[in-house]
N, C-alpha and C. Protein backbone atom coordinates (compact mmCIF):
# COMPACT_ATOMS: atom_id res chain seq x y z
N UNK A 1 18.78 47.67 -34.02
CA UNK A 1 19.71 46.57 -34.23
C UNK A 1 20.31 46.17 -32.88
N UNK A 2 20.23 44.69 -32.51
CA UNK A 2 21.16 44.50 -31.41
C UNK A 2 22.40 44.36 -31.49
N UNK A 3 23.04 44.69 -30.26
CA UNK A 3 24.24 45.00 -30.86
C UNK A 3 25.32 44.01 -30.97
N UNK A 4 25.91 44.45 -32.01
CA UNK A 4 26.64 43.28 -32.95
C UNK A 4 27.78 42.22 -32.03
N UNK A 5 27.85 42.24 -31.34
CA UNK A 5 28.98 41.24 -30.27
C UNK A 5 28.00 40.56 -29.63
N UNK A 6 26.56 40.36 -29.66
CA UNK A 6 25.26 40.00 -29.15
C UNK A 6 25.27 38.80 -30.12
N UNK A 7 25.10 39.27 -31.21
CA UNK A 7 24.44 38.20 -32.47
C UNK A 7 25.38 37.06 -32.72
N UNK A 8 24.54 36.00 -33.08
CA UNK A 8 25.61 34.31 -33.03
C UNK A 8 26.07 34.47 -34.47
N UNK A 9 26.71 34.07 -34.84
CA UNK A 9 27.43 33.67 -35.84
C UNK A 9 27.55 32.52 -36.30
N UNK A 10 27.76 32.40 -37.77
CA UNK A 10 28.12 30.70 -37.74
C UNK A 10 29.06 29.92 -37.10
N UNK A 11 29.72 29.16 -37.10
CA UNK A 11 30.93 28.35 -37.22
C UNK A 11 31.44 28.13 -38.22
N UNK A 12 30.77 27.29 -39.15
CA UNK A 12 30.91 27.11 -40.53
C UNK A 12 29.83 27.50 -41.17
N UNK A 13 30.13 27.44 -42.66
CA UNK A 13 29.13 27.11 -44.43
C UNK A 13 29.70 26.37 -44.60
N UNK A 14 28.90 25.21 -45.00
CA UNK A 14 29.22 24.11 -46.02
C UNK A 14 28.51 24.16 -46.75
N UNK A 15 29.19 24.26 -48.25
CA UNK A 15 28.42 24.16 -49.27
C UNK A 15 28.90 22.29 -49.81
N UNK A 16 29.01 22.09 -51.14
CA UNK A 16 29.09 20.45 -51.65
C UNK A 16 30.81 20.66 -51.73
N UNK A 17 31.54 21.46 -52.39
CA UNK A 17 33.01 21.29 -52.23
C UNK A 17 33.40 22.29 -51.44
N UNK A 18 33.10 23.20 -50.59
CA UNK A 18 33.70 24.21 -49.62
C UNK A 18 33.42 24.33 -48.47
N UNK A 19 34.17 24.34 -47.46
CA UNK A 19 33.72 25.30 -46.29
C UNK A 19 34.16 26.76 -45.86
N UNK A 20 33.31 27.44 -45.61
CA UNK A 20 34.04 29.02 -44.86
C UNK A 20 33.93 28.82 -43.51
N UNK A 21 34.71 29.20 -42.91
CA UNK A 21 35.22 29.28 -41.42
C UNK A 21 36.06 30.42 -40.59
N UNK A 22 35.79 30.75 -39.40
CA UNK A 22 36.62 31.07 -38.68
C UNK A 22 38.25 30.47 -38.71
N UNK A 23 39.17 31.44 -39.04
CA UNK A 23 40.35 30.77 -38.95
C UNK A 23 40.75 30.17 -37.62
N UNK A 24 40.97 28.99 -37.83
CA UNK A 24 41.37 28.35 -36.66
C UNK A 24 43.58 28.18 -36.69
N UNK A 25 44.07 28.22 -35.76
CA UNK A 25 45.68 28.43 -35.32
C UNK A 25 46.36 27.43 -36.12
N UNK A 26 45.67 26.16 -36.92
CA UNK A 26 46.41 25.11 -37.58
C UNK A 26 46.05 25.65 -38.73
N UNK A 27 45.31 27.11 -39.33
CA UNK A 27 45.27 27.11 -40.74
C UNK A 27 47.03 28.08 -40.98
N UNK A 28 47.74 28.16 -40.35
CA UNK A 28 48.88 29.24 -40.21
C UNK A 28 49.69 28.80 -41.54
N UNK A 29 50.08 27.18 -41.48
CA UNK A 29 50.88 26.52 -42.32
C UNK A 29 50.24 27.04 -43.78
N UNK A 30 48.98 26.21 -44.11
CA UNK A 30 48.09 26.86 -44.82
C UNK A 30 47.80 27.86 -45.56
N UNK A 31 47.70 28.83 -45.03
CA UNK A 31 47.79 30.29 -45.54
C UNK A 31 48.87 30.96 -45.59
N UNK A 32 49.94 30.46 -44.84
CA UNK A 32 51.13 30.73 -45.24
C UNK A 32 51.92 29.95 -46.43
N UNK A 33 51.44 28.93 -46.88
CA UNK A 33 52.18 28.32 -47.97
C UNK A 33 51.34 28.82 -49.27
N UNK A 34 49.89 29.35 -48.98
CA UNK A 34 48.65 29.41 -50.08
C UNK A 34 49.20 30.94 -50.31
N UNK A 35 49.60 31.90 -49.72
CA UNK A 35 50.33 33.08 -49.97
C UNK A 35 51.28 33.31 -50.65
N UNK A 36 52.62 31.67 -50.44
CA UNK A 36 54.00 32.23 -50.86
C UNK A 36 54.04 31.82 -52.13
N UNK A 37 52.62 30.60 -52.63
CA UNK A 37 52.82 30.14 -53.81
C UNK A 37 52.24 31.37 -54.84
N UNK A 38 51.68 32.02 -54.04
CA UNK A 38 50.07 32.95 -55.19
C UNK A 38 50.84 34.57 -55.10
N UNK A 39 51.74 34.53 -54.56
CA UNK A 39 52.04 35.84 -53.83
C UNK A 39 52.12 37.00 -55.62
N UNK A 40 53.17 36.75 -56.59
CA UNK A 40 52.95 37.39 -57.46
C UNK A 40 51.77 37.31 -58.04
N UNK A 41 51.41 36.52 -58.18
CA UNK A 41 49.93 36.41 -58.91
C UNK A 41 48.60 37.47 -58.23
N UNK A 42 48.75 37.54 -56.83
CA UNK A 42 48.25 38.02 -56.09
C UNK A 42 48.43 39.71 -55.66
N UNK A 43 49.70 39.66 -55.93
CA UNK A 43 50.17 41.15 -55.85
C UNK A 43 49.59 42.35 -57.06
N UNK A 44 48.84 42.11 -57.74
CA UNK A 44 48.52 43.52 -58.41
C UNK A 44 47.03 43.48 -57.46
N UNK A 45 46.00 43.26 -56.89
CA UNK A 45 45.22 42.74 -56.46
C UNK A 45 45.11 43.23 -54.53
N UNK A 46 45.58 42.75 -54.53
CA UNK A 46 45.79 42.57 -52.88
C UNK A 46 46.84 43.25 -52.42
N UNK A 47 46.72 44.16 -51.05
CA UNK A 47 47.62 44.66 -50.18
C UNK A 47 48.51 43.85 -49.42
N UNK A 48 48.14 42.83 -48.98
CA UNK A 48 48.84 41.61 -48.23
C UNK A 48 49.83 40.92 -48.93
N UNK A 49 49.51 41.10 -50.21
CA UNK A 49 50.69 40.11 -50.90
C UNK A 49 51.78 39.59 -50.64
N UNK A 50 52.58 40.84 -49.77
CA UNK A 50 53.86 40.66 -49.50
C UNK A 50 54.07 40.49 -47.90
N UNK A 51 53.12 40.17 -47.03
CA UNK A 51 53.14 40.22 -45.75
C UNK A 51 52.99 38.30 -45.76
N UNK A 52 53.11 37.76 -44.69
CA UNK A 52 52.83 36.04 -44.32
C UNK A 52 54.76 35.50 -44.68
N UNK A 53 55.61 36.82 -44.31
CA UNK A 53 56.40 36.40 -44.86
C UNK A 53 56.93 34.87 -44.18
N UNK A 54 56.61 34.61 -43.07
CA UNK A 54 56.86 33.31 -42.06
C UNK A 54 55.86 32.71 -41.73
N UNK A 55 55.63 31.51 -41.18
CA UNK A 55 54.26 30.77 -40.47
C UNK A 55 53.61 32.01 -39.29
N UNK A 56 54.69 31.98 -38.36
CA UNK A 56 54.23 33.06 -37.08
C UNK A 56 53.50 34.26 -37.56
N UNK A 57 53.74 34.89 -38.81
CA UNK A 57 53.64 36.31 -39.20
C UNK A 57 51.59 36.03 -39.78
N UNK A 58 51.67 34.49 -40.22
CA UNK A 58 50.17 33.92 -40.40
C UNK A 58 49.74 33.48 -39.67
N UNK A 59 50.23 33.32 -38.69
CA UNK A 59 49.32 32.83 -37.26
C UNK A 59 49.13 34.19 -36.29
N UNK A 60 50.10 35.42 -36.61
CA UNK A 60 49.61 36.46 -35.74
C UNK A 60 48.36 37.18 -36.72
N UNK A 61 48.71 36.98 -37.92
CA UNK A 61 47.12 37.76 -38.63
C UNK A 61 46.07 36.44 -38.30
N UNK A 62 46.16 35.81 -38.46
CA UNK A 62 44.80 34.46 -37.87
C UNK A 62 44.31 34.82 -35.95
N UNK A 63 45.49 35.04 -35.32
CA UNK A 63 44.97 35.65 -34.11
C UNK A 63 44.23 36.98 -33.92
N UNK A 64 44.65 37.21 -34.80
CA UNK A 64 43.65 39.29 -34.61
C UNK A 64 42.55 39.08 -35.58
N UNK A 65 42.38 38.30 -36.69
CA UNK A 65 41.22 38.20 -37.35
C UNK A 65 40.21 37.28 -36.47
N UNK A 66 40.60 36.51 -35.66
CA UNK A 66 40.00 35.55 -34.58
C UNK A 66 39.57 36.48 -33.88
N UNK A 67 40.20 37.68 -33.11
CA UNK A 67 39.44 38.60 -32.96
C UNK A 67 38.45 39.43 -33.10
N UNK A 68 38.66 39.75 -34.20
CA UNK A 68 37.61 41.01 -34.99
C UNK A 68 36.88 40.24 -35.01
N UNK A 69 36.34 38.94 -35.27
CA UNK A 69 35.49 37.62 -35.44
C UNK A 69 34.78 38.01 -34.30
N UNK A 70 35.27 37.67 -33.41
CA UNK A 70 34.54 37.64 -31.52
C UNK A 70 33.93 38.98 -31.67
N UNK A 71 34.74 39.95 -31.81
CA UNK A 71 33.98 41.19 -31.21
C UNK A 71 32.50 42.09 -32.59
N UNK A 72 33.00 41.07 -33.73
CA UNK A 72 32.14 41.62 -34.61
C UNK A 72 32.59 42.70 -35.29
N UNK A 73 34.20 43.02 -34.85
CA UNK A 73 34.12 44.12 -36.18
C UNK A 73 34.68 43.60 -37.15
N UNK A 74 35.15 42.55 -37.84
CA UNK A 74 35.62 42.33 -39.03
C UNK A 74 35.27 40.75 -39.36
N UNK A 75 35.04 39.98 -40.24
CA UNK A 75 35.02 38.69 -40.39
C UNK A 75 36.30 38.12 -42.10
N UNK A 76 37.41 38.14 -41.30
CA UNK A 76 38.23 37.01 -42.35
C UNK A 76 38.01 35.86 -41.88
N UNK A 77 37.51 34.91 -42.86
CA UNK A 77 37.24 33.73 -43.32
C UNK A 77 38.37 32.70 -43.57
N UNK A 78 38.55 31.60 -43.17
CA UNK A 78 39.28 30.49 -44.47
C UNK A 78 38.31 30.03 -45.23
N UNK A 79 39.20 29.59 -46.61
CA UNK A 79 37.77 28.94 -47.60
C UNK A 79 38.51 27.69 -47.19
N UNK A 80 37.91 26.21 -46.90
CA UNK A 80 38.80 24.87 -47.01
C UNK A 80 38.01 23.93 -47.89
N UNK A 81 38.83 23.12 -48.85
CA UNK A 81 38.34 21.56 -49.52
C UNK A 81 37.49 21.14 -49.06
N UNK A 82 36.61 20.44 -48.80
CA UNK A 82 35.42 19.55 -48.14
C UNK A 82 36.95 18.07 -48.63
N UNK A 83 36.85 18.18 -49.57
CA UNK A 83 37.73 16.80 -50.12
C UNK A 83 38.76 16.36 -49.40
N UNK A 84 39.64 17.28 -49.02
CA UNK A 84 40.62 17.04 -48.19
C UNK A 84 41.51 17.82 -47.42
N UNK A 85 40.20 19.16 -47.07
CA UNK A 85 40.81 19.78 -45.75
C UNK A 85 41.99 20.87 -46.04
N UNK A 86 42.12 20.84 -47.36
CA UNK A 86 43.43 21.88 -48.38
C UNK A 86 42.81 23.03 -48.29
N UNK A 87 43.60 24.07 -47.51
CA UNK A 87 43.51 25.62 -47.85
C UNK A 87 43.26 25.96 -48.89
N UNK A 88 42.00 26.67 -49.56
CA UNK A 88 42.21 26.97 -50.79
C UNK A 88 42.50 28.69 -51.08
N UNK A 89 42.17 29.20 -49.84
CA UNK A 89 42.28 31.07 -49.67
C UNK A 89 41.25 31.82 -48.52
N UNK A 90 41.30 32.80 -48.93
CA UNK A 90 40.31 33.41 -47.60
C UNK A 90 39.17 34.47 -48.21
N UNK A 91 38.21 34.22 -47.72
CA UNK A 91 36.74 35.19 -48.15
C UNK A 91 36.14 35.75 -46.75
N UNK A 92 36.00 36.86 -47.02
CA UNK A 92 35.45 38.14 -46.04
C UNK A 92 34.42 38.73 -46.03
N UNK A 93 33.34 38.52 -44.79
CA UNK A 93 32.36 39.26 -44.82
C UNK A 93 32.56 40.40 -43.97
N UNK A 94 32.49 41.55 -44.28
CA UNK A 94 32.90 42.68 -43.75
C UNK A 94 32.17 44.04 -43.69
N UNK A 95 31.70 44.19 -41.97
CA UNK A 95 30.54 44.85 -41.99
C UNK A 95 30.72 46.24 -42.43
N UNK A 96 30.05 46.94 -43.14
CA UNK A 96 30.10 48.30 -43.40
C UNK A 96 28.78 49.04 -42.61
N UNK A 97 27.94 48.53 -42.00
CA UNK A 97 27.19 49.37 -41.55
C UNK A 97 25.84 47.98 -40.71
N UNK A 98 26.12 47.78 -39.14
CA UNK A 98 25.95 47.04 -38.78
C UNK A 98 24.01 47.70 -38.43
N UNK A 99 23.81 49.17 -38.64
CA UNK A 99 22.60 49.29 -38.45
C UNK A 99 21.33 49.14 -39.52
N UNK A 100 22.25 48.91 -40.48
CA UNK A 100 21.48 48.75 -41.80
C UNK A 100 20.55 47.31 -41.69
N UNK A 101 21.48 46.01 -41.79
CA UNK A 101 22.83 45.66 -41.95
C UNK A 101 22.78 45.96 -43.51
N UNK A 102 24.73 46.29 -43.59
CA UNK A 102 25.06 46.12 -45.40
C UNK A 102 27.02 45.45 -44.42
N UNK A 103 26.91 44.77 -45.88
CA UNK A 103 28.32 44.15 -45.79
C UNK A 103 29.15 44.51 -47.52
N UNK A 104 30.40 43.72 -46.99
CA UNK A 104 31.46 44.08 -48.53
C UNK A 104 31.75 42.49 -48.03
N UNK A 105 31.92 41.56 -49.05
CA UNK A 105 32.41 40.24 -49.29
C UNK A 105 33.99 40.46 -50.21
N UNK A 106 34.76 40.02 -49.52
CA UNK A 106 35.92 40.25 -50.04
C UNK A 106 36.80 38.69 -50.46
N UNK A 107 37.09 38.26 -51.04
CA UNK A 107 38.23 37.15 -51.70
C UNK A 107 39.57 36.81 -52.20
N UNK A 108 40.27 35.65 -51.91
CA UNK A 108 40.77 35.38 -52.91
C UNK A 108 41.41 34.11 -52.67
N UNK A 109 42.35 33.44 -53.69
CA UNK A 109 42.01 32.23 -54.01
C UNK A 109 43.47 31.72 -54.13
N UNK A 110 44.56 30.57 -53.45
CA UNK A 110 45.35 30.48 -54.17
C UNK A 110 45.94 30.08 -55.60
N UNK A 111 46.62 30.22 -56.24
CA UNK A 111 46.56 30.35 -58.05
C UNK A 111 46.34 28.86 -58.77
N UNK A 112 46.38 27.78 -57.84
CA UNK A 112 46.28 26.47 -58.44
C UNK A 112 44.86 26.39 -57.85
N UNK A 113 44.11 26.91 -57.30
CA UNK A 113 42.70 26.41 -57.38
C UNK A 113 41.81 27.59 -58.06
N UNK A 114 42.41 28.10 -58.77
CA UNK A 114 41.20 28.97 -59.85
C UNK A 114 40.69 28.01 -60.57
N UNK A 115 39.33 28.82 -61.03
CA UNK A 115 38.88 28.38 -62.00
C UNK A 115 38.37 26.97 -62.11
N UNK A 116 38.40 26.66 -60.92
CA UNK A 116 37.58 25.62 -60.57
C UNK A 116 35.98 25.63 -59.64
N UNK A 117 35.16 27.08 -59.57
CA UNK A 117 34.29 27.52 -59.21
C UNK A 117 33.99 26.88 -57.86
N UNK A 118 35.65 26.97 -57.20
CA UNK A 118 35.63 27.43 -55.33
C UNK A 118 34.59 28.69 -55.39
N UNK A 119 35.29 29.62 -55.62
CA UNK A 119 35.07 30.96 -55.11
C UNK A 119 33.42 31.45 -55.83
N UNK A 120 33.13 30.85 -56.39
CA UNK A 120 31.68 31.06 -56.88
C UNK A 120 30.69 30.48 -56.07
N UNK A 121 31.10 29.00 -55.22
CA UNK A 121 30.40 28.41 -54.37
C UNK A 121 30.23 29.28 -53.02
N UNK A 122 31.47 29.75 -52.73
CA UNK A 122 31.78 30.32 -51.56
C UNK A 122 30.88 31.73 -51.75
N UNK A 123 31.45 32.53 -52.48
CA UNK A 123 30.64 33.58 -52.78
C UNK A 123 28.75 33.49 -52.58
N UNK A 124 28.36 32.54 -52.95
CA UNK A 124 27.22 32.35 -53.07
C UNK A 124 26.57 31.72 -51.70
N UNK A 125 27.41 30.67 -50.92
CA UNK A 125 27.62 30.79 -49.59
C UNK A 125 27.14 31.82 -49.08
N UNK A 126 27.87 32.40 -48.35
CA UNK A 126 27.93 33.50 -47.67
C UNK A 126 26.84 34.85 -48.23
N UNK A 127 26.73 35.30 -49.20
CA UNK A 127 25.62 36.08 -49.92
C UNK A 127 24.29 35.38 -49.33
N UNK A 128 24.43 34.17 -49.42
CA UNK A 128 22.95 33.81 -48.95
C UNK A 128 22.54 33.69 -47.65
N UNK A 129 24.31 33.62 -46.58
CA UNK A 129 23.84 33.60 -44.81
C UNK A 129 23.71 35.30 -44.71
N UNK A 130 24.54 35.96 -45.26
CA UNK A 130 24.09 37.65 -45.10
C UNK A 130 22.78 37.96 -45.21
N UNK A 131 22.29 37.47 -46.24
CA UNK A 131 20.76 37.88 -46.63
C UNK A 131 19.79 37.47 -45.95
N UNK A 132 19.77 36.03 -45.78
CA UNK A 132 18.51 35.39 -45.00
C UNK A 132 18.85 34.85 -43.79
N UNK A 133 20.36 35.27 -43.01
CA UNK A 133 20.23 34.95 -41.51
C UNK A 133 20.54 36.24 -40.85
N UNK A 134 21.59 37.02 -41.77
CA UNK A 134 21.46 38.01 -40.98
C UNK A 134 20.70 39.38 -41.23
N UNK A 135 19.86 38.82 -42.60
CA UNK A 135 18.49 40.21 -42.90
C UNK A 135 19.64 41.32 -43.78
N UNK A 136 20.36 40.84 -44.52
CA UNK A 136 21.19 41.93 -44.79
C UNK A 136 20.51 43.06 -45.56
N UNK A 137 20.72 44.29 -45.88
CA UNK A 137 20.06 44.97 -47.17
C UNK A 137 20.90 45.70 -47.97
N UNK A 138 22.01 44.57 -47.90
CA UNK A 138 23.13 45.30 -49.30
C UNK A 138 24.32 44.54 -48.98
N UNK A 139 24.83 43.66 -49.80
CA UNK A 139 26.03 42.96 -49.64
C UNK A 139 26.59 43.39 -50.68
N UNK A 140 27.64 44.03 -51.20
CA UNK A 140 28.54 44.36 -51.97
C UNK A 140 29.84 43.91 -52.35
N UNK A 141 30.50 43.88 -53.51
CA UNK A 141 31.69 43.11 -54.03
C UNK A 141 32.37 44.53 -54.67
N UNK A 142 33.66 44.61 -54.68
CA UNK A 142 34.34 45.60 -55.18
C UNK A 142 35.53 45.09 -55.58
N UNK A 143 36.29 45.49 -56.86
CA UNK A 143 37.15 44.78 -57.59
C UNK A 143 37.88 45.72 -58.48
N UNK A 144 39.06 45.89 -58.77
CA UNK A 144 39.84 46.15 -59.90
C UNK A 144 39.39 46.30 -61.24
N UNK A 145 39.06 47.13 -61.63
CA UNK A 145 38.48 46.86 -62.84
C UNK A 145 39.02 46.00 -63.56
N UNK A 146 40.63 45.64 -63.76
CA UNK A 146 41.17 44.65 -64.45
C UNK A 146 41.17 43.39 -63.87
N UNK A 147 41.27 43.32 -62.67
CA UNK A 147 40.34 41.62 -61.87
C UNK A 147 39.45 41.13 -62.85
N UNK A 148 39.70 40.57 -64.08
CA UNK A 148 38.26 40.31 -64.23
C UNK A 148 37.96 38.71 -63.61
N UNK A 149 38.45 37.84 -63.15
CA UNK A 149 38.20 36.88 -62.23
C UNK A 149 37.57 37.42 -60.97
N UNK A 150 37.96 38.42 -60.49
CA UNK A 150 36.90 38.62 -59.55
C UNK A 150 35.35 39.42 -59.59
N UNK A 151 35.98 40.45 -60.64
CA UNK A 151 34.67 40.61 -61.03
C UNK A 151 33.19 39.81 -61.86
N UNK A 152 33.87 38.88 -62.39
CA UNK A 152 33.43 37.65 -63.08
C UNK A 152 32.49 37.13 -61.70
N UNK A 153 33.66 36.21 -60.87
CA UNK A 153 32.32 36.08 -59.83
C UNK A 153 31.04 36.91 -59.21
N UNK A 154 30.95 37.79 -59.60
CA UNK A 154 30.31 38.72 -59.01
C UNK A 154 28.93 38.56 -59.86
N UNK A 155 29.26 38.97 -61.07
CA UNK A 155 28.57 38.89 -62.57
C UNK A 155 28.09 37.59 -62.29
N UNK A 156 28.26 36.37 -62.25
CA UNK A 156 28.12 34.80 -62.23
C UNK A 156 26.64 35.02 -61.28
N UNK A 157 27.24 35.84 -59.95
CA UNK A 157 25.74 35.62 -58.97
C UNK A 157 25.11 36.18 -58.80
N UNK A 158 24.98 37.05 -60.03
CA UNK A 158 23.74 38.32 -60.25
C UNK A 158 23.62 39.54 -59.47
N UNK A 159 25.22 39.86 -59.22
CA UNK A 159 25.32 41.10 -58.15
C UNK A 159 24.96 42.25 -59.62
N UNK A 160 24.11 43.18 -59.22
CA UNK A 160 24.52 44.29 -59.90
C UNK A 160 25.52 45.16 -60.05
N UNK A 161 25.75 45.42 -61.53
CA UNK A 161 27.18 46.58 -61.32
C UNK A 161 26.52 47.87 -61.49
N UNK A 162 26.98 48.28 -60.13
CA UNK A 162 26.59 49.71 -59.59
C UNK A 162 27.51 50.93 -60.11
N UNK A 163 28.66 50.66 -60.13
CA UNK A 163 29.56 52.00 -60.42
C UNK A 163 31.30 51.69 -61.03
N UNK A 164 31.90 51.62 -61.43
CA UNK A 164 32.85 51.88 -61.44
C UNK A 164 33.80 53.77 -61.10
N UNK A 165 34.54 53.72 -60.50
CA UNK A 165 34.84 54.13 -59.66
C UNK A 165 36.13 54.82 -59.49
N UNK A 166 36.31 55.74 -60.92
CA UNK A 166 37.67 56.91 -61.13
C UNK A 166 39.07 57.17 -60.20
N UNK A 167 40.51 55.80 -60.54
CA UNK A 167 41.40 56.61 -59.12
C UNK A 167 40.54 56.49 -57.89
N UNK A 168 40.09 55.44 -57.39
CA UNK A 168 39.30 55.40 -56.30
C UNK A 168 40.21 55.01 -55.09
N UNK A 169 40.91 54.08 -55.20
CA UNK A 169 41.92 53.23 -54.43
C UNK A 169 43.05 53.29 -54.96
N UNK A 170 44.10 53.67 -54.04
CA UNK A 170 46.05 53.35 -54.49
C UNK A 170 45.77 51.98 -54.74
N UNK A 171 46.78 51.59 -55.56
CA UNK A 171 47.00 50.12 -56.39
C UNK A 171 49.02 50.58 -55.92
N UNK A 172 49.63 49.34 -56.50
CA UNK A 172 50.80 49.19 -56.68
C UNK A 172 51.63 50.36 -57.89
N UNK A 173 50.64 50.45 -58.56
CA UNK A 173 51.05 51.53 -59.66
C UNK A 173 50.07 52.42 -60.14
N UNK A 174 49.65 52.57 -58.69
CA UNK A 174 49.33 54.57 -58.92
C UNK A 174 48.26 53.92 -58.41
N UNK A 175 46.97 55.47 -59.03
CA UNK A 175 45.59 55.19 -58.44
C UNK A 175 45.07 54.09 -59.58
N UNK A 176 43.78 52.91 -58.64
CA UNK A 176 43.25 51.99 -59.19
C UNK A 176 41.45 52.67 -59.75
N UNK A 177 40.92 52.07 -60.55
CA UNK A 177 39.86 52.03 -60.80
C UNK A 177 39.10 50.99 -60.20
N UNK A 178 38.11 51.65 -59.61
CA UNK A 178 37.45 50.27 -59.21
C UNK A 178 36.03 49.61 -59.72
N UNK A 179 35.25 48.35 -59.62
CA UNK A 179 34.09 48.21 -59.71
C UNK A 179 33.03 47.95 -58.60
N UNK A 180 32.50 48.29 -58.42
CA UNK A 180 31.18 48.31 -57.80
C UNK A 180 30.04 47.08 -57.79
N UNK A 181 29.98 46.08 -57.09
CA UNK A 181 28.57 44.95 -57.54
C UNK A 181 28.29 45.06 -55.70
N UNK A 182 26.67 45.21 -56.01
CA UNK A 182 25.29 44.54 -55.12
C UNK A 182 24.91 43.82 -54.94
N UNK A 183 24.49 42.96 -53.93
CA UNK A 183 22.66 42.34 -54.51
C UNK A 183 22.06 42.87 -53.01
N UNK A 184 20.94 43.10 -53.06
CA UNK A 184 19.44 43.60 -52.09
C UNK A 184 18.51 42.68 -51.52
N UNK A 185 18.20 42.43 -50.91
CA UNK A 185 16.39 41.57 -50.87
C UNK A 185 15.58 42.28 -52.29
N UNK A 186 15.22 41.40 -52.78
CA UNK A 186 14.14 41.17 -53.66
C UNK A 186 14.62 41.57 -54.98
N UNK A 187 16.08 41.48 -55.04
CA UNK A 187 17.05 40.82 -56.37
C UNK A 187 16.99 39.50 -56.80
N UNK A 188 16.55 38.95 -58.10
CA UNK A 188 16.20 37.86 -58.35
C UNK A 188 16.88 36.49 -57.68
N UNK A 189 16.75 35.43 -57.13
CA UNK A 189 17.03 34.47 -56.57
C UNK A 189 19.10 33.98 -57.01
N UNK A 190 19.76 33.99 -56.49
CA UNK A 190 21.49 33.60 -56.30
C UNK A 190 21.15 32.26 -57.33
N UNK A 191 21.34 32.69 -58.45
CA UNK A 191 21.57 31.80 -59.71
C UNK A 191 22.45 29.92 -58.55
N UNK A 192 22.04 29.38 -59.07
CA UNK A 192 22.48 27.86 -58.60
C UNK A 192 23.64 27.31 -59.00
């Protein structure tokens, strides 16, 4: 494998209503307002919930994820509108093993754009630059067992469920259960 601060990266995915991106310093407002609206909704779910408490506090996590970006050890994402440039949340490709390659795709969404199959586009996005640009051989999704919105997406793009996962992860109230989804090379084609 060459080594990973070597290899290009995208800029963007555009899919027909999304883009994923490198956070750029004007998404601060953005993800700081897409946080304070989703924040309970978000809190059984997510560790961050309660952090973005100011713009600055989202522009210093947008500067160190801009980082990990450059150097290749971490990739947080913005997801944005194609329509009109509206923050809709952030999706993560996140290397777990750069000699393999295998990644973990991580999400989420602020609470007024669920359920409008952002995060299914996006998801499917990115699953498909892992696989066929960067040769992946295991992209993985992991979720709450009670997420079922996130695990749902998962299910939607034909990840396999591999394990669920006993007290695996602290949650807000105690240990969490988790789920487990895949997909491989030569897992049937990312449903359309």
């Amino acid at each position: 494998m060459t080594e990973p601060i070597l290899l290009p990266l995208f800029d963007a995915l555009r899919g027909p209503r999304v883009t994923i991106r490198p956070y750029e310093d004007g998404d601060a407002q953005g993800l700081y307002d897409a946080v304070a609206a989703s924040r309970d909704h978000i809190r059984p779910w997510l560790p961050f919930a309660d952090a973005h408490q100011t713009v600055e506090a989202s522009l210093v996590f947008i500067r160190q994820a801009r980082a990990r970006w450059i150097i290749r050890e971490d990739g947080n994402l913005a997801l944005i509108a194609n329509a009109d440039g509206h923050f809709l949340g952030g999706i993560g490709m996140h290397p777990r093993n750069w000699d393999l390659p295998a990644f973990e795709i991580g999400y989420w969404l602020r609470v007024d754009a669920e359920g409008q199959g952002y995060m299914v586009e996006a998801v499917r996005l990115l699953t498909r630059y892992l696989l066929e640009d960067l040769g992946a051989q295991r992209v993985m999704i992991r979720c709450d067992e009670h997420n079922t919105r996130s695990a749902n997406v998962a299910r939607r793009l034909g990840f396999a469920e591999e394990g669920r996962l006993r007290n695996a992860e602290p949650g807000p109230n105690g240990p969490r259960t988790m789920l487990y989804f895949a997909r491989v090379p030569g897992d049937p084609p990312l449903p359309a």
